[in-house]
N, C-alpha and C. Protein backbone atom coordinates (compact mmCIF):
# COMPACT_ATOMS: atom_id res chain seq x y z
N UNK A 1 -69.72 -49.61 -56.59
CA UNK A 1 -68.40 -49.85 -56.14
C UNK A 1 -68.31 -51.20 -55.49
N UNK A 2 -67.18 -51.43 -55.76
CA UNK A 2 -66.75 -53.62 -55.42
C UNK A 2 -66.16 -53.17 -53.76
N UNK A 3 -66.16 -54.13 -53.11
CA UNK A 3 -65.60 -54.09 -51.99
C UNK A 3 -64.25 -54.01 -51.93
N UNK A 4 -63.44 -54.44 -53.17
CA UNK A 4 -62.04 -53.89 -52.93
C UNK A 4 -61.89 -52.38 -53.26
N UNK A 5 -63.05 -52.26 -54.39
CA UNK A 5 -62.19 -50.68 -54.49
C UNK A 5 -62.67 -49.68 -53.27
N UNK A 6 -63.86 -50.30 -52.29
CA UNK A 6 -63.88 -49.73 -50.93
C UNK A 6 -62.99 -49.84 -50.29
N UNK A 7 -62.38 -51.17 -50.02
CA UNK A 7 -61.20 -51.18 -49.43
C UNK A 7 -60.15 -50.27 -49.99
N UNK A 8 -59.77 -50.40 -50.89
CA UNK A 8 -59.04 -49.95 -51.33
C UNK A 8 -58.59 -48.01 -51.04
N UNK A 9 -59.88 -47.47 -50.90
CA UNK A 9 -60.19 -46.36 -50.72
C UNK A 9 -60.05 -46.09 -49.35
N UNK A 10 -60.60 -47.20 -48.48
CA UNK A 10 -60.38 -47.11 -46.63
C UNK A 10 -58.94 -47.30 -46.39
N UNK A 11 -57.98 -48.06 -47.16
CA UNK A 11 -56.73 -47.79 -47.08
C UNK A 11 -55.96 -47.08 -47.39
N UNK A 12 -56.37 -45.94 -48.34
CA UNK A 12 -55.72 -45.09 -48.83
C UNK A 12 -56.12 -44.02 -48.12
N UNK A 13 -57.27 -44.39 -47.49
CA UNK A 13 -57.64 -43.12 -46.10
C UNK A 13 -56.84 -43.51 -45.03
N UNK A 14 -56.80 -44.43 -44.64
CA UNK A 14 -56.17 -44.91 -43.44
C UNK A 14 -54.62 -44.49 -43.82
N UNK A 15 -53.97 -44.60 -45.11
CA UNK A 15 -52.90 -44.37 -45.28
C UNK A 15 -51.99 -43.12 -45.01
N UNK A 16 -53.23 -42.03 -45.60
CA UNK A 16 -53.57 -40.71 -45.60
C UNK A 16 -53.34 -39.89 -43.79
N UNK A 17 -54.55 -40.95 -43.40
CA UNK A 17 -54.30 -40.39 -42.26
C UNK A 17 -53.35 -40.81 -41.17
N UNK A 18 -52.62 -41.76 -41.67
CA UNK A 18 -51.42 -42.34 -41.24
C UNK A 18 -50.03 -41.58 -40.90
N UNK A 19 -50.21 -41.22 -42.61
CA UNK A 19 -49.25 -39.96 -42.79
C UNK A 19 -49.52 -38.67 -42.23
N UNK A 20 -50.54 -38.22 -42.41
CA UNK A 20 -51.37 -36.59 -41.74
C UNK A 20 -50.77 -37.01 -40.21
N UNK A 21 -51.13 -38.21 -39.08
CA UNK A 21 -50.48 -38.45 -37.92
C UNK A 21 -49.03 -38.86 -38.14
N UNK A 22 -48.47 -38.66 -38.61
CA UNK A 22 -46.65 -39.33 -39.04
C UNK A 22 -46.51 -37.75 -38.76
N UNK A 23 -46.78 -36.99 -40.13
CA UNK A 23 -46.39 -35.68 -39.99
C UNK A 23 -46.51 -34.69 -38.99
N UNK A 24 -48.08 -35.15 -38.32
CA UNK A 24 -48.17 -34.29 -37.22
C UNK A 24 -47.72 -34.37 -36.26
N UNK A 25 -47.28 -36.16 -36.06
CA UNK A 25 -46.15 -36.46 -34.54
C UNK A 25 -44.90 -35.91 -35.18
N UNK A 26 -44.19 -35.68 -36.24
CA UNK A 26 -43.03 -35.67 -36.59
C UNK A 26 -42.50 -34.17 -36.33
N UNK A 27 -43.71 -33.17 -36.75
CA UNK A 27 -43.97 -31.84 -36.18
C UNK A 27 -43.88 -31.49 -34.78
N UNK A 28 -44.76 -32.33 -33.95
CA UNK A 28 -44.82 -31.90 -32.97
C UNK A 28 -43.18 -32.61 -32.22
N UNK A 29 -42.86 -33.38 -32.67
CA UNK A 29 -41.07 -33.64 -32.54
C UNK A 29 -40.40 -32.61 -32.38
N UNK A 30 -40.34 -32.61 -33.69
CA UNK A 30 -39.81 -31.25 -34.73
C UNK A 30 -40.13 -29.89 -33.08
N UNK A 31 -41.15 -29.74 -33.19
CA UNK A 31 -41.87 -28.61 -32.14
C UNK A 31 -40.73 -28.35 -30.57
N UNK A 32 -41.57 -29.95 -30.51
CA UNK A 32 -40.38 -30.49 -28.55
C UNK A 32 -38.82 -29.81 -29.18
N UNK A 33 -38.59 -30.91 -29.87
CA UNK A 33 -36.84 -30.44 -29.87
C UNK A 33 -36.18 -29.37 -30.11
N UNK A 34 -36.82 -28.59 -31.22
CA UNK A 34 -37.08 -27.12 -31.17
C UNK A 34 -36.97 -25.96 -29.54
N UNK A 35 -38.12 -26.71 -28.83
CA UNK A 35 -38.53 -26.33 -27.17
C UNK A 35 -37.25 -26.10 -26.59
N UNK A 36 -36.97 -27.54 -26.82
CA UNK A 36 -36.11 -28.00 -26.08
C UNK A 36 -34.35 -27.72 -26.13
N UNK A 37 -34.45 -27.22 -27.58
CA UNK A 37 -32.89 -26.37 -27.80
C UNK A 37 -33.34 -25.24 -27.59
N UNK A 38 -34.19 -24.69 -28.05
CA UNK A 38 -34.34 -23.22 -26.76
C UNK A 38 -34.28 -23.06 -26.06
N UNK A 39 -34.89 -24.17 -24.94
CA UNK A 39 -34.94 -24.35 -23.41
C UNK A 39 -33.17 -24.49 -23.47
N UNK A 40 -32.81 -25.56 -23.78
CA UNK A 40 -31.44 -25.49 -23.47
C UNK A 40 -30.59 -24.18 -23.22
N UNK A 41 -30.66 -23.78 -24.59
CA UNK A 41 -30.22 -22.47 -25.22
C UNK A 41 -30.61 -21.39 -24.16
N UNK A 42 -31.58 -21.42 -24.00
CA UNK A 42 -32.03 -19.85 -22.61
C UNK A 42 -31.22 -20.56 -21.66
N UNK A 43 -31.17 -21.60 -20.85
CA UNK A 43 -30.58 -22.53 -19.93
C UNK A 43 -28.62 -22.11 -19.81
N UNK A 44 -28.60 -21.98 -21.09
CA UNK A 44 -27.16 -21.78 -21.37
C UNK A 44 -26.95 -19.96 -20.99
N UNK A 45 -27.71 -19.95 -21.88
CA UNK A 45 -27.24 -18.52 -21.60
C UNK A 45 -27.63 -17.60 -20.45
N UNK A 46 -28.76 -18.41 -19.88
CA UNK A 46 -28.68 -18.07 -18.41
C UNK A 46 -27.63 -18.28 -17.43
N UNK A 47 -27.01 -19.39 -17.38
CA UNK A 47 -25.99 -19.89 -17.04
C UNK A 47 -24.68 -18.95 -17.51
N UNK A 48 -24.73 -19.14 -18.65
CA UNK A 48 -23.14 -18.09 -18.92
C UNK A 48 -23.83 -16.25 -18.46
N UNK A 49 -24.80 -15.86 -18.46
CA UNK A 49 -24.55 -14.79 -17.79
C UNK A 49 -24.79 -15.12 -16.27
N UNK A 50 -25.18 -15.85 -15.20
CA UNK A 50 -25.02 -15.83 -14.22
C UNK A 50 -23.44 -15.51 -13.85
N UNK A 51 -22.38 -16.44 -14.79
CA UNK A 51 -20.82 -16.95 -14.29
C UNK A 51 -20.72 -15.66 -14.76
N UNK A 52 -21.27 -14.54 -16.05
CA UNK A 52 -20.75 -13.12 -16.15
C UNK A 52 -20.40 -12.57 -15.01
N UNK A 53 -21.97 -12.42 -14.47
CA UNK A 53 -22.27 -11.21 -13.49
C UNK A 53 -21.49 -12.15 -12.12
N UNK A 54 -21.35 -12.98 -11.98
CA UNK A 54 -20.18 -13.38 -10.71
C UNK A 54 -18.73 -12.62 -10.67
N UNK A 55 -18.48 -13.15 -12.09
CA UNK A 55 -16.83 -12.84 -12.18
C UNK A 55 -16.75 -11.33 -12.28
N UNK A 56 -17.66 -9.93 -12.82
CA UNK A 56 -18.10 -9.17 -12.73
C UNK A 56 -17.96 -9.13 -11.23
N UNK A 57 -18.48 -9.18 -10.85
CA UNK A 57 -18.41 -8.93 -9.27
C UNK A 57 -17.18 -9.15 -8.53
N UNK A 58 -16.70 -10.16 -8.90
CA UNK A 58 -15.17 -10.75 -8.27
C UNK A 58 -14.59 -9.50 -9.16
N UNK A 59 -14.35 -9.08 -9.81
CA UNK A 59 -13.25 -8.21 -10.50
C UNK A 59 -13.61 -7.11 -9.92
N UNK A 60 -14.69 -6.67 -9.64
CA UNK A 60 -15.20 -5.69 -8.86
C UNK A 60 -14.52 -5.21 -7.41
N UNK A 61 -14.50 -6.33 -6.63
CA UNK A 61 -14.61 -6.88 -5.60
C UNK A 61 -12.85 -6.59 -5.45
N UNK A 62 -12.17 -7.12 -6.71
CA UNK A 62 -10.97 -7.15 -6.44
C UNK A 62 -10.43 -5.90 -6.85
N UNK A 63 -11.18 -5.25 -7.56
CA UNK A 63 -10.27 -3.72 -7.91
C UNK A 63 -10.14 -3.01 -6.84
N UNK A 64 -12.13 -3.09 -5.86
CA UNK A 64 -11.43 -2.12 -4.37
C UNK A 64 -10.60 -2.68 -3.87
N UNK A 65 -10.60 -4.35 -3.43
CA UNK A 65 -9.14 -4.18 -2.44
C UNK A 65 -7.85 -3.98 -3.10
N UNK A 66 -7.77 -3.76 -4.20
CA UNK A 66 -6.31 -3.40 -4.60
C UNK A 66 -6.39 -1.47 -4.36
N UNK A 67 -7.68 -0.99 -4.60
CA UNK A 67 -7.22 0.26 -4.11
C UNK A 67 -6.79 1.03 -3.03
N UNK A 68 -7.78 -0.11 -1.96
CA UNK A 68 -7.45 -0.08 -0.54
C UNK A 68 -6.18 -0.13 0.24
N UNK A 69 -5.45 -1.05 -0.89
CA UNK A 69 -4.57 -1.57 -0.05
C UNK A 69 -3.31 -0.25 -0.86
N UNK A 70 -3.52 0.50 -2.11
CA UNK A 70 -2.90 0.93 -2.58
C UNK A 70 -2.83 2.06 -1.72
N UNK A 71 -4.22 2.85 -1.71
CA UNK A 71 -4.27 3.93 -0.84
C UNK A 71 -3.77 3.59 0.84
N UNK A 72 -3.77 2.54 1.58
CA UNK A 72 -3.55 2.23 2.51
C UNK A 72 -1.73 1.88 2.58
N UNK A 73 -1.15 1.56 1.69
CA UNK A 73 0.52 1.37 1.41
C UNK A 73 0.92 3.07 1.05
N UNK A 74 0.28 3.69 0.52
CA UNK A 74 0.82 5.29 0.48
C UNK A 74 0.78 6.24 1.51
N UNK A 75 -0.41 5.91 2.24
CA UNK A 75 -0.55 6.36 3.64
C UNK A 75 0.37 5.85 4.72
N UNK A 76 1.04 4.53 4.81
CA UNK A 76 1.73 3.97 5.69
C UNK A 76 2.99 4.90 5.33
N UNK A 77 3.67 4.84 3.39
CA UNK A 77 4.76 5.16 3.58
C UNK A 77 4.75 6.84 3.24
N UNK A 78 3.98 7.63 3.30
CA UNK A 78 3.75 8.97 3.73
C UNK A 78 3.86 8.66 5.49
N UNK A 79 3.40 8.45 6.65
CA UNK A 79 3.65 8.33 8.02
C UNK A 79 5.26 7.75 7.87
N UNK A 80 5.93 6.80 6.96
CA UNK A 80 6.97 6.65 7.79
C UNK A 80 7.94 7.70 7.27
N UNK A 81 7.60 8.45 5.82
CA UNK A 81 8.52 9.23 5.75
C UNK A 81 8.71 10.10 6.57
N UNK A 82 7.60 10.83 7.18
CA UNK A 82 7.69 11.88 8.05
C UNK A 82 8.55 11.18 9.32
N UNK A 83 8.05 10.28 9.90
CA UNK A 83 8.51 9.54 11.20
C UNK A 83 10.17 9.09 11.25
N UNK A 84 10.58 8.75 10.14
CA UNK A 84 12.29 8.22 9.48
C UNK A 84 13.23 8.85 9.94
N UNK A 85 12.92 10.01 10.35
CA UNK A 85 13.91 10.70 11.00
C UNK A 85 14.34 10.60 12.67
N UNK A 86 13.33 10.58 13.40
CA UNK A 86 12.95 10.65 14.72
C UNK A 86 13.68 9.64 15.14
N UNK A 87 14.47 8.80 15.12
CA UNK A 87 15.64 8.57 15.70
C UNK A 87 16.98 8.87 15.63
N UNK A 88 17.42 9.38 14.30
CA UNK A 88 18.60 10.25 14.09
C UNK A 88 17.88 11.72 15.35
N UNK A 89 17.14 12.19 15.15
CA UNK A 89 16.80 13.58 15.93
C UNK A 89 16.86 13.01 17.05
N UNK A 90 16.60 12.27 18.03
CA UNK A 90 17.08 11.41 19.19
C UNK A 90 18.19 11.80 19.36
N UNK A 91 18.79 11.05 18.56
CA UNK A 91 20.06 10.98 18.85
C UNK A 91 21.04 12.47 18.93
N UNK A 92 20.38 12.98 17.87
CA UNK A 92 21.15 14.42 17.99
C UNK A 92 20.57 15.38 19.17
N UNK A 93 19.75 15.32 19.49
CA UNK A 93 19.60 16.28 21.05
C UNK A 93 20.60 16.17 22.06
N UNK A 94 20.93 15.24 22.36
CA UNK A 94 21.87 15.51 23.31
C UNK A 94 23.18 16.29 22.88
N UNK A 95 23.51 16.23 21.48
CA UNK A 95 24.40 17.16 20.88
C UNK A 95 23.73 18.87 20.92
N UNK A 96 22.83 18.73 20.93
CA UNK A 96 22.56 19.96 20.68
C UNK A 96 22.25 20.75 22.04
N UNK A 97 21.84 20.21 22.86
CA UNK A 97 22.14 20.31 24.24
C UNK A 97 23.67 20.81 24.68
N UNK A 98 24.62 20.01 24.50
CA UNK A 98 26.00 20.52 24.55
C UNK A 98 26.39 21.77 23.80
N UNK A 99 25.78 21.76 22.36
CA UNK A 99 26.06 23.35 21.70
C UNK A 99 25.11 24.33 22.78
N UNK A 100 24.18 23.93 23.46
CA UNK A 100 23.80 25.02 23.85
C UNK A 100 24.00 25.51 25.50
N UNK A 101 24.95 24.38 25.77
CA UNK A 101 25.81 24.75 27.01
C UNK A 101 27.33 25.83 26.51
N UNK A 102 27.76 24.88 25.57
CA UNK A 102 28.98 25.15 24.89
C UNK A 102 28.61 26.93 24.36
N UNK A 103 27.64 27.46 24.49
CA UNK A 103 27.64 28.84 23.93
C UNK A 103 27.56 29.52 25.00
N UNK A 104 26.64 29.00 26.05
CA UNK A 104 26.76 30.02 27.10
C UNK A 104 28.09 30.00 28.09
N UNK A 105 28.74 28.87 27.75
CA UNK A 105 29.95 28.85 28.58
C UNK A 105 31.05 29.72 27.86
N UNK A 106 30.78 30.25 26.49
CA UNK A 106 31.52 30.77 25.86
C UNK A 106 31.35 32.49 26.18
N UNK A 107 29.78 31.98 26.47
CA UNK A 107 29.65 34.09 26.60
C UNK A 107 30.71 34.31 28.41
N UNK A 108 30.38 33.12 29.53
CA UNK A 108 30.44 33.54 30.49
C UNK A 108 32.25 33.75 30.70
N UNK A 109 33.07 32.79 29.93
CA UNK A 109 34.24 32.48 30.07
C UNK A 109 34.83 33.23 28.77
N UNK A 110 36.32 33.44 29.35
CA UNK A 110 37.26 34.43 27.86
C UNK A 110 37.90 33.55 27.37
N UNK A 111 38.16 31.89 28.09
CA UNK A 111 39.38 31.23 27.81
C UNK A 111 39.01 30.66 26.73
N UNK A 112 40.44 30.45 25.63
CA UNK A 112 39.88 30.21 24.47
C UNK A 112 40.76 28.51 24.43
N UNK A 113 41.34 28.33 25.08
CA UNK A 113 41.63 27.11 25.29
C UNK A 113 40.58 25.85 26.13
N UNK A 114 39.73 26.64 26.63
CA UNK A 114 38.71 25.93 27.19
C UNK A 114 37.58 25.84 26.72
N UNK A 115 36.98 26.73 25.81
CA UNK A 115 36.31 27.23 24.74
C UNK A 115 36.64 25.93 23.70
N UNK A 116 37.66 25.69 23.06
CA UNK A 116 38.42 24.58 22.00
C UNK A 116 37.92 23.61 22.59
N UNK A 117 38.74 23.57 23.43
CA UNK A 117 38.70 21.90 23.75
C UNK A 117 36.85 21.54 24.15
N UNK A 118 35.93 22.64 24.51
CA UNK A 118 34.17 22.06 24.90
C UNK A 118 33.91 21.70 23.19
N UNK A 119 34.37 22.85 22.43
CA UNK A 119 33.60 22.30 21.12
C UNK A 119 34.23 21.17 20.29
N UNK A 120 35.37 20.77 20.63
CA UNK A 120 36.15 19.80 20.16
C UNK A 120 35.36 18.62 20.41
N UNK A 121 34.87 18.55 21.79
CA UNK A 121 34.09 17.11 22.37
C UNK A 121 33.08 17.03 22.04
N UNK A 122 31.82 18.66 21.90
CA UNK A 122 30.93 18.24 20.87
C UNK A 122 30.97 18.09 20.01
N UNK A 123 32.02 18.23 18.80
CA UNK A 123 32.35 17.91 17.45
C UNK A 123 32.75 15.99 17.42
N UNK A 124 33.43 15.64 18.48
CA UNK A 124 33.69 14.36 18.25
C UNK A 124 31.71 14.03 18.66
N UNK A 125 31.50 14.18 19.31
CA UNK A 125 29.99 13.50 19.79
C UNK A 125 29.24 13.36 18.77
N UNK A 126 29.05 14.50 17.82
CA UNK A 126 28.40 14.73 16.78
C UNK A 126 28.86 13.45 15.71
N UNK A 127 30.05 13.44 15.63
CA UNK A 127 30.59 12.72 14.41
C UNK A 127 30.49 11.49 14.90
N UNK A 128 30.75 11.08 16.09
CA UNK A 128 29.96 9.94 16.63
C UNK A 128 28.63 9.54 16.48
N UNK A 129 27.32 10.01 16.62
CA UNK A 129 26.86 9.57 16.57
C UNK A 129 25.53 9.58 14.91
N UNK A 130 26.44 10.53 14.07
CA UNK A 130 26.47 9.96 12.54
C UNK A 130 26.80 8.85 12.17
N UNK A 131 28.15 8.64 12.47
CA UNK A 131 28.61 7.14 11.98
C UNK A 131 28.35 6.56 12.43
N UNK A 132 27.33 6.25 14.07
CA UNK A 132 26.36 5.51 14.22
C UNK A 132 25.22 4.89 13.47
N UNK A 133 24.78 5.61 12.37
CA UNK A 133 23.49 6.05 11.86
C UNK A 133 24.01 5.58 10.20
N UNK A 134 25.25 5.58 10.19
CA UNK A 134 25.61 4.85 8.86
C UNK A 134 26.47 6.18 8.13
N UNK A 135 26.47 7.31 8.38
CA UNK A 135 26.74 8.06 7.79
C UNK A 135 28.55 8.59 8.03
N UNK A 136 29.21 8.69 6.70
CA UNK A 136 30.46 8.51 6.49
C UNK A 136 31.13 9.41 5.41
N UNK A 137 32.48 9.78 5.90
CA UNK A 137 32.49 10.74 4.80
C UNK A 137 33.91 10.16 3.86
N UNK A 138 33.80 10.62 2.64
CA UNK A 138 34.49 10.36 1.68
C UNK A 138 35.94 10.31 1.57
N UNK A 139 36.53 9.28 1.77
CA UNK A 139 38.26 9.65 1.67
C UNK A 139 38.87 10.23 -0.03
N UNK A 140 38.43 11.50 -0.01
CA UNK A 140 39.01 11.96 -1.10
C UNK A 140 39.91 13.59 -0.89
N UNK A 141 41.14 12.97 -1.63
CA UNK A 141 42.65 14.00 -1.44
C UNK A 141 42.95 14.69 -2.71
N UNK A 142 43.80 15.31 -2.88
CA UNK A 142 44.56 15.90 -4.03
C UNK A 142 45.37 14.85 -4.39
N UNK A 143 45.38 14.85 -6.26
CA UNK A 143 45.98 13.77 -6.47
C UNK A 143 45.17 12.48 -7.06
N UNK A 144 43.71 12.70 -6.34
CA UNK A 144 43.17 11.03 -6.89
C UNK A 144 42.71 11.45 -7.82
N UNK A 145 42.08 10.26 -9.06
CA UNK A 145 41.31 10.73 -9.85
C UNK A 145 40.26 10.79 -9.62
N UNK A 146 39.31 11.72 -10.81
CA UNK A 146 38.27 12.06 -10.95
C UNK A 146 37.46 11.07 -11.30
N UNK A 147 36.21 10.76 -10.56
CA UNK A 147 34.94 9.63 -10.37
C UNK A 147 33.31 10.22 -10.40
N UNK A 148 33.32 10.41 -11.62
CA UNK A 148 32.19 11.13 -11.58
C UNK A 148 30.64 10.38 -10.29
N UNK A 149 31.09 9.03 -10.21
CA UNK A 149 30.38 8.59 -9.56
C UNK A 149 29.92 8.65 -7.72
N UNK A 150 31.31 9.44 -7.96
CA UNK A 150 31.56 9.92 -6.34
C UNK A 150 31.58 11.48 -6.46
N UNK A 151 32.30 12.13 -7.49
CA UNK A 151 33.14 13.92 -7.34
C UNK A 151 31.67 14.32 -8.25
N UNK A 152 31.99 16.05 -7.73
CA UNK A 152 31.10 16.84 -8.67
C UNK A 152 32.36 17.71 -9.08
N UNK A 153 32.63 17.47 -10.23
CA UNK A 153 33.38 18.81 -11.01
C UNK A 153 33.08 20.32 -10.69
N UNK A 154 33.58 20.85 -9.55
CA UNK A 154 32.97 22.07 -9.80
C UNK A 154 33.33 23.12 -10.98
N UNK A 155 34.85 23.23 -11.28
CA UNK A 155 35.59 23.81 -12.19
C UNK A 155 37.02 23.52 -12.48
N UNK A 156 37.74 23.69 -13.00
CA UNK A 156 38.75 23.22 -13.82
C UNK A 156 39.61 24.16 -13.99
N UNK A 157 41.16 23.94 -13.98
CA UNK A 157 41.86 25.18 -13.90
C UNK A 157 43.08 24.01 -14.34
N UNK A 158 43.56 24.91 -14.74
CA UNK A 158 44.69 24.74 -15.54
C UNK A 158 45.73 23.43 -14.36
N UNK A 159 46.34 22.29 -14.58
CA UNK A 159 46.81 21.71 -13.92
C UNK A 159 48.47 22.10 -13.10
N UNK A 160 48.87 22.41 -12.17
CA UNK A 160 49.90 22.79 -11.70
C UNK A 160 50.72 21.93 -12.05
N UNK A 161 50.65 20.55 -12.40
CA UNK A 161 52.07 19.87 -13.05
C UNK A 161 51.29 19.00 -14.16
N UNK A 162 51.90 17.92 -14.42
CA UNK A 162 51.29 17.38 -16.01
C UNK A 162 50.46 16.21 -15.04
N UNK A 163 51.23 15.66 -13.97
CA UNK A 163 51.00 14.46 -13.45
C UNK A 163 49.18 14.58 -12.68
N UNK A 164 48.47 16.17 -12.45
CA UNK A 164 47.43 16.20 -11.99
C UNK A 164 46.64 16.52 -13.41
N UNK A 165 47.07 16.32 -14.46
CA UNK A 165 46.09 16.54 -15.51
C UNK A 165 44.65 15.59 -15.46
N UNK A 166 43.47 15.64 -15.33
CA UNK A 166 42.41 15.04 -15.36
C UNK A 166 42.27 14.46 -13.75
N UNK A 167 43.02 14.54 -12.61
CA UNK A 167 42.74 14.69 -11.41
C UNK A 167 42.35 15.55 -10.47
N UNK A 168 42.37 15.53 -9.18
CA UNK A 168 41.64 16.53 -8.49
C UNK A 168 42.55 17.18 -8.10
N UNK A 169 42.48 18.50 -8.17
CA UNK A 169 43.29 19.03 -7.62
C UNK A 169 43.34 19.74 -6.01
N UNK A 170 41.97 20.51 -5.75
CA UNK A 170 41.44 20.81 -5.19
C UNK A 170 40.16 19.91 -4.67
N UNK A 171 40.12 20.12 -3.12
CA UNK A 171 38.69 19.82 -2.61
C UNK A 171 37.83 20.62 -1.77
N UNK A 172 36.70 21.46 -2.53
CA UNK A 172 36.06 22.73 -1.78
C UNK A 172 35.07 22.07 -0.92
N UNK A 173 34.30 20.83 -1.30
CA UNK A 173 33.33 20.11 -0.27
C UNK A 173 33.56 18.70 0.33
N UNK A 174 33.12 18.20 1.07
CA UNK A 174 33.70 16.66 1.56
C UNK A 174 32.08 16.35 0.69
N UNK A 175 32.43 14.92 0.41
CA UNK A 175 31.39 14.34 0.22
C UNK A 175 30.64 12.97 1.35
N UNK A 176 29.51 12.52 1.30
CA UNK A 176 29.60 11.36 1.87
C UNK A 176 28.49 10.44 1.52
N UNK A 177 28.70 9.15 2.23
CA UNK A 177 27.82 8.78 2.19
C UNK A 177 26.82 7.81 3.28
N UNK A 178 25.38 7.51 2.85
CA UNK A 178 24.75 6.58 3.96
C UNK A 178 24.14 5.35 3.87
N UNK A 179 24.87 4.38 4.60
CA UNK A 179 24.96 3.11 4.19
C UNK A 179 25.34 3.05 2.99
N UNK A 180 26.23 3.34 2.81
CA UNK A 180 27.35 3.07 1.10
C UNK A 180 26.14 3.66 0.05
N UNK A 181 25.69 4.38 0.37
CA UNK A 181 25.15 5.51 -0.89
C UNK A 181 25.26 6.47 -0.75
N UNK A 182 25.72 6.97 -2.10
CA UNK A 182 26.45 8.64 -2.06
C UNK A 182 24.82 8.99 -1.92
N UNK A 183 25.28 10.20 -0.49
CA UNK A 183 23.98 11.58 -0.11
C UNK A 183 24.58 12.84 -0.81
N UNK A 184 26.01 13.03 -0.96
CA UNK A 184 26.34 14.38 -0.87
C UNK A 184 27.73 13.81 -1.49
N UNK A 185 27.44 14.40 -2.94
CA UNK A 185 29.03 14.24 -4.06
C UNK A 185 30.11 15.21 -3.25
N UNK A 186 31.54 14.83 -3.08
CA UNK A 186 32.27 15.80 -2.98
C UNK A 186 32.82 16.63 -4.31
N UNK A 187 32.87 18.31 -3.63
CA UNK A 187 33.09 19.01 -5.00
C UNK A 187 34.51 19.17 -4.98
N UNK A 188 34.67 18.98 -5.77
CA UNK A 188 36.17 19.13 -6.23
C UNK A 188 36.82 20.07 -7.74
N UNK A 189 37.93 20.64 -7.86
CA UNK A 189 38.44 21.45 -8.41
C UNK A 189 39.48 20.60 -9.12
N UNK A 190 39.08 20.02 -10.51
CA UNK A 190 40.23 18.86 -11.55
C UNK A 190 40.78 19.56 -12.37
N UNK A 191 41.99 19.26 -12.73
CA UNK A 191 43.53 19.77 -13.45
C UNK A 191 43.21 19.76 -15.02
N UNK A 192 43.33 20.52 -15.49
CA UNK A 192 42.96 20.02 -17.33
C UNK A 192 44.58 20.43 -18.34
């Protein structure tokens, strides 16, 4: 063998192993970046489940206090329903106090003019201190018409002239109301 085709042969080794190291750095590239989008990739998805299990928790976090506060708003307005009254009842004791003078003054005394006139004053007291409280009763007569939004139809009878046809004729209940909302329809008896 000539010295070039030695050479020739040491370069085609050298070439060889040029490439064998090309490929094997290119691999081990190949390898890292590989690593390294995994690494990323676990990185990521470590990350997006950390922000899971947070917001998980915040939603958590936020469902009890909405129950708290739910169960805690039903409990308040359970106490005030019961309690809602206790100043109308205030107010009515001292009425009821007077009915319960007003009876024994009735057993002890015969006069029936004096008798009238005690329950007359607890009747105004009483009605006083309703319409304190908002409560009012219905200006309804014979003659007006029928409002279903105010009257309860109780029954219907034949009209005594033409002019009460589909009006009231009769009024068997007062109606009223508190703070301008009907509590209690008046019943009434309309002309057909």
């Amino acid at each position: 063998m000539s010295d070039k085709d030695i050479k020739k042969e040491q370069e085609q080794e050298e070439l060889q192993k040029n490439t064998a190291n090309a490929t094997a750095d290119e691999e081990l590239n190949q390898v890292d970046e590989t690593a390294e989008a995994t690494s990323s990739a676990e990185m990521q998805e470590d990350k997006t489940a950390a922000e899971l299990a947070e917001m998980k928790d915040k939603f958590v976090r936020l469902m009890a206090e909405f129950e708290n506060f739910r169960r805690r708003t039903a409990k308040e307005r359970l106490e005030l329903t019961k309690t809602a009254s206790e100043d109308v009842m205030t107010e009515l004791l001292p009425v009821l106090d007077d009915m319960e003078r007003a009876r024994q003054a009735m057993e002890e005394s015969k006069e029936l003019d004096t008798m009238l006139q005690g329950l007359e004053l607890v009747f105004h007291k009483l009605k006083h201190v309703t319409q304190q409280k908002g409560l009012k009763a219905m200006e309804t007569k014979a003659g007006d018409d029928f409002d279903s939004d105010l009257h309860e139809a109780v029954t219907q009878i034949p009209a005594p002239s033409e002019e009460l046809k589909g009006k009231i004729v009769d009024i068997i209940e007062k109606g009223y109301t508190l703070n301008e909302k009907v509590i209690r329809f008046a019943k009434v008896v309309i002309g057909a």
